[in-house]
C-alpha atoms as a PDB file:
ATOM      1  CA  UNK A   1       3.136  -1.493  15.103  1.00  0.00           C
ATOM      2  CA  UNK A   2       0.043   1.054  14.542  1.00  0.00           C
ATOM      3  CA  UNK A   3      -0.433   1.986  10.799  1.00  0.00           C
ATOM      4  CA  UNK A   4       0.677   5.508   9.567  1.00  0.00           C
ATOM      5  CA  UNK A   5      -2.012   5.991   7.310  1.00  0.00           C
ATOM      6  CA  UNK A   6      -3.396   9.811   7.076  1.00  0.00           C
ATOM      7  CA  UNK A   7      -6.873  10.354   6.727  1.00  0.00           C
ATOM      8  CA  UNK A   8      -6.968  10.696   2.778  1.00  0.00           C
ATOM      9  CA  UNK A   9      -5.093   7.070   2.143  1.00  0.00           C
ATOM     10  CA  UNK A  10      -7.846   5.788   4.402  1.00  0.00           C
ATOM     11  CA  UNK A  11     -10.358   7.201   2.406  1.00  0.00           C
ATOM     12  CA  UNK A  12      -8.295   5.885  -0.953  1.00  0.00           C
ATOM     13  CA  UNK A  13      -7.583   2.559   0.548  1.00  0.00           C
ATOM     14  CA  UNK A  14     -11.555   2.087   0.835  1.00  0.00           C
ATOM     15  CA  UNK A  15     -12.345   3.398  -2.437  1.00  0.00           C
ATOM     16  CA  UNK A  16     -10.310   0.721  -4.042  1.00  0.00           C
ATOM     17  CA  UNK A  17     -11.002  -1.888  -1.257  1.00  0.00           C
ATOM     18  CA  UNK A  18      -8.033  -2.276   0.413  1.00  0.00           C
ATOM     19  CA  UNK A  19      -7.114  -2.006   4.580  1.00  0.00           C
ATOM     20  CA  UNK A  20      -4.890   0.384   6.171  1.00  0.00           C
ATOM     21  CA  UNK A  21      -2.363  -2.245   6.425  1.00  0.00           C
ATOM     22  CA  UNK A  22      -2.644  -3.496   2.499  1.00  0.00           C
ATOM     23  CA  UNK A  23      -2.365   0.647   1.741  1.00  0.00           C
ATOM     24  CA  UNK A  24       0.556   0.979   3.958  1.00  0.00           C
ATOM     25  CA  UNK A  25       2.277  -1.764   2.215  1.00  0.00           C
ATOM     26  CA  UNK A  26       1.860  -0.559  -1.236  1.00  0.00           C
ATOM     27  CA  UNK A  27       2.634   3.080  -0.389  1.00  0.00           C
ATOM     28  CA  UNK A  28       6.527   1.134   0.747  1.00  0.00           C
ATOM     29  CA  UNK A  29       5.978  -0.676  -2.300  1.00  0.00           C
ATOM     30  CA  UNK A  30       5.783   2.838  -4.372  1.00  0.00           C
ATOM     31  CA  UNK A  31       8.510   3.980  -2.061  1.00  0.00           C
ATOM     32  CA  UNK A  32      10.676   1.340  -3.924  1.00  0.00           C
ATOM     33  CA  UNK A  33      11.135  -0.739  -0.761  1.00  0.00           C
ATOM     34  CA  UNK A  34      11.886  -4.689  -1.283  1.00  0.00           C
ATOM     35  CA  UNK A  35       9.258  -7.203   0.882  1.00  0.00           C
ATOM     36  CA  UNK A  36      12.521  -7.607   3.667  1.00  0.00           C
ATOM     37  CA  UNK A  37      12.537  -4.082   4.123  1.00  0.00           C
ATOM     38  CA  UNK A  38       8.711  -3.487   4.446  1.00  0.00           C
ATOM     39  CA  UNK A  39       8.639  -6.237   6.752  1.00  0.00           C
ATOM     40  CA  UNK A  40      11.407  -4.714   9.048  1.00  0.00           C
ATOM     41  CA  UNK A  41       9.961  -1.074   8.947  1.00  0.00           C
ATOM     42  CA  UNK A  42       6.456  -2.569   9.786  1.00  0.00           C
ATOM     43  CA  UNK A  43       7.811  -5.059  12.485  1.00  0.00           C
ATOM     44  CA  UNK A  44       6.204  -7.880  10.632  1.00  0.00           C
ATOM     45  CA  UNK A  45       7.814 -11.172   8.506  1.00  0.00           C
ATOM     46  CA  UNK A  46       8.756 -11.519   5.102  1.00  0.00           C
ATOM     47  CA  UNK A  47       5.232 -13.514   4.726  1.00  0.00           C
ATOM     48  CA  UNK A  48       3.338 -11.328   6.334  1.00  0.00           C
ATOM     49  CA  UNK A  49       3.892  -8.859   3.565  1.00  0.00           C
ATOM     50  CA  UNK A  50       4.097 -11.159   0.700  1.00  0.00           C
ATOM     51  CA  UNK A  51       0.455 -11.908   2.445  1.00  0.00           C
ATOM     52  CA  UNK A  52      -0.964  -8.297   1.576  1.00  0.00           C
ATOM     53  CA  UNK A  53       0.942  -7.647  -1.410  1.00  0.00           C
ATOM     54  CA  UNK A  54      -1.092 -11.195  -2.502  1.00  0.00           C
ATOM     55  CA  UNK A  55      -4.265  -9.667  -1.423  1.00  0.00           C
ATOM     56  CA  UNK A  56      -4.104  -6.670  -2.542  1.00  0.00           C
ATOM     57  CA  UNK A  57      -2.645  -7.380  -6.206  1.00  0.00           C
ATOM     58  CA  UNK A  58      -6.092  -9.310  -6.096  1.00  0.00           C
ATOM     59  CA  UNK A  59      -8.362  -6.665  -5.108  1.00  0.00           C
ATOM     60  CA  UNK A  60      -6.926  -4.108  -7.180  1.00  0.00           C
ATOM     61  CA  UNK A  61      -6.871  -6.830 -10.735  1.00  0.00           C
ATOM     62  CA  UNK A  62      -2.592  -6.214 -11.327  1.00  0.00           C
ATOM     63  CA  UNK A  63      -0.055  -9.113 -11.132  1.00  0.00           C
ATOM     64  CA  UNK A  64       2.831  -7.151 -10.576  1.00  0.00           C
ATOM     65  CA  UNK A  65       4.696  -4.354  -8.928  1.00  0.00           C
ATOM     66  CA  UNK A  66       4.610  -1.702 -11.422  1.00  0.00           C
ATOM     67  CA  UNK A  67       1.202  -2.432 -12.154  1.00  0.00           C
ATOM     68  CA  UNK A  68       0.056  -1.518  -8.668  1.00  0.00           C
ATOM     69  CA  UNK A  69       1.661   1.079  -8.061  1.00  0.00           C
ATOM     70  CA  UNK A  70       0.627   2.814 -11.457  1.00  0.00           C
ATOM     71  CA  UNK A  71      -2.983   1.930 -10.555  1.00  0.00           C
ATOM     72  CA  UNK A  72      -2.345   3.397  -6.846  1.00  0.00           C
ATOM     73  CA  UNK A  73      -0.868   6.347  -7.828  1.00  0.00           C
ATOM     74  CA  UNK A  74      -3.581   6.420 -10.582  1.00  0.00           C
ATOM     75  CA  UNK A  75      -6.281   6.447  -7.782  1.00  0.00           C
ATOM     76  CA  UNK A  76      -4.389   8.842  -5.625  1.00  0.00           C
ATOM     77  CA  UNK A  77      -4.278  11.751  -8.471  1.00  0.00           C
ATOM     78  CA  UNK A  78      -8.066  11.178  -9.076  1.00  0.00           C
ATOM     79  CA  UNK A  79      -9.334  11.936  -5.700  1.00  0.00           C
ATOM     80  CA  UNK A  80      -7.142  11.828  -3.086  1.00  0.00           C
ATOM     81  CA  UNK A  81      -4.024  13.822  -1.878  1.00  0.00           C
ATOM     82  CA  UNK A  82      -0.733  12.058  -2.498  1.00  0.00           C
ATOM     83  CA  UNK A  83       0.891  13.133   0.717  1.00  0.00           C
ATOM     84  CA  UNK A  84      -1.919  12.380   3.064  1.00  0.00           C
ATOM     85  CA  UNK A  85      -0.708   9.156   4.221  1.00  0.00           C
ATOM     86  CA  UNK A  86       2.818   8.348   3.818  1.00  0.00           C
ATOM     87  CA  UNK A  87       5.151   6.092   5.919  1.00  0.00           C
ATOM     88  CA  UNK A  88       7.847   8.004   7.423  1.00  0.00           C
END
């Protein structure tokens, strides 16, 4: 399944590092979705997931859930527009 990402997440997601795919995760992640449901809307496994929450957790210096999506939305009000790249 082809990312959603618009063209200011893109631009976000490299500012703070991340791919489209570890973006698109944490924008379902800030969407309140649980790692089953990410995995089903992305046509991936439960691993898969837990693999780029892992990763990007690590690039962005949080250890949990709240704490990266505070720091996402963070980086999204400093720069970037917070619709630009949402999952539908």
């Amino acid at each position: 399944m082809k990312s959603d990402i618009g063209t200011e997440r893109r631009r976000l997601a490299r500012r703070c590092g991340l791919t489209a795919r570890e973006a698109e995760v944490l924008d379902l992640i800030a969407r309140g979705m649980s790692n089953g449901e990410i995995a089903a809307h992305m046509g991936v496994v439960t691993k898969t997931v837990k693999n780029h929450i892992n990763r990007t957790y690590a690039k962005l210096g949080v250890r949990t859930r709240s704490e990266a999506i505070e720091m996402w939305m963070d980086q999204a009000g400093s720069g970037a527009d917070n619709g630009g790249g949402a999952v539908e």
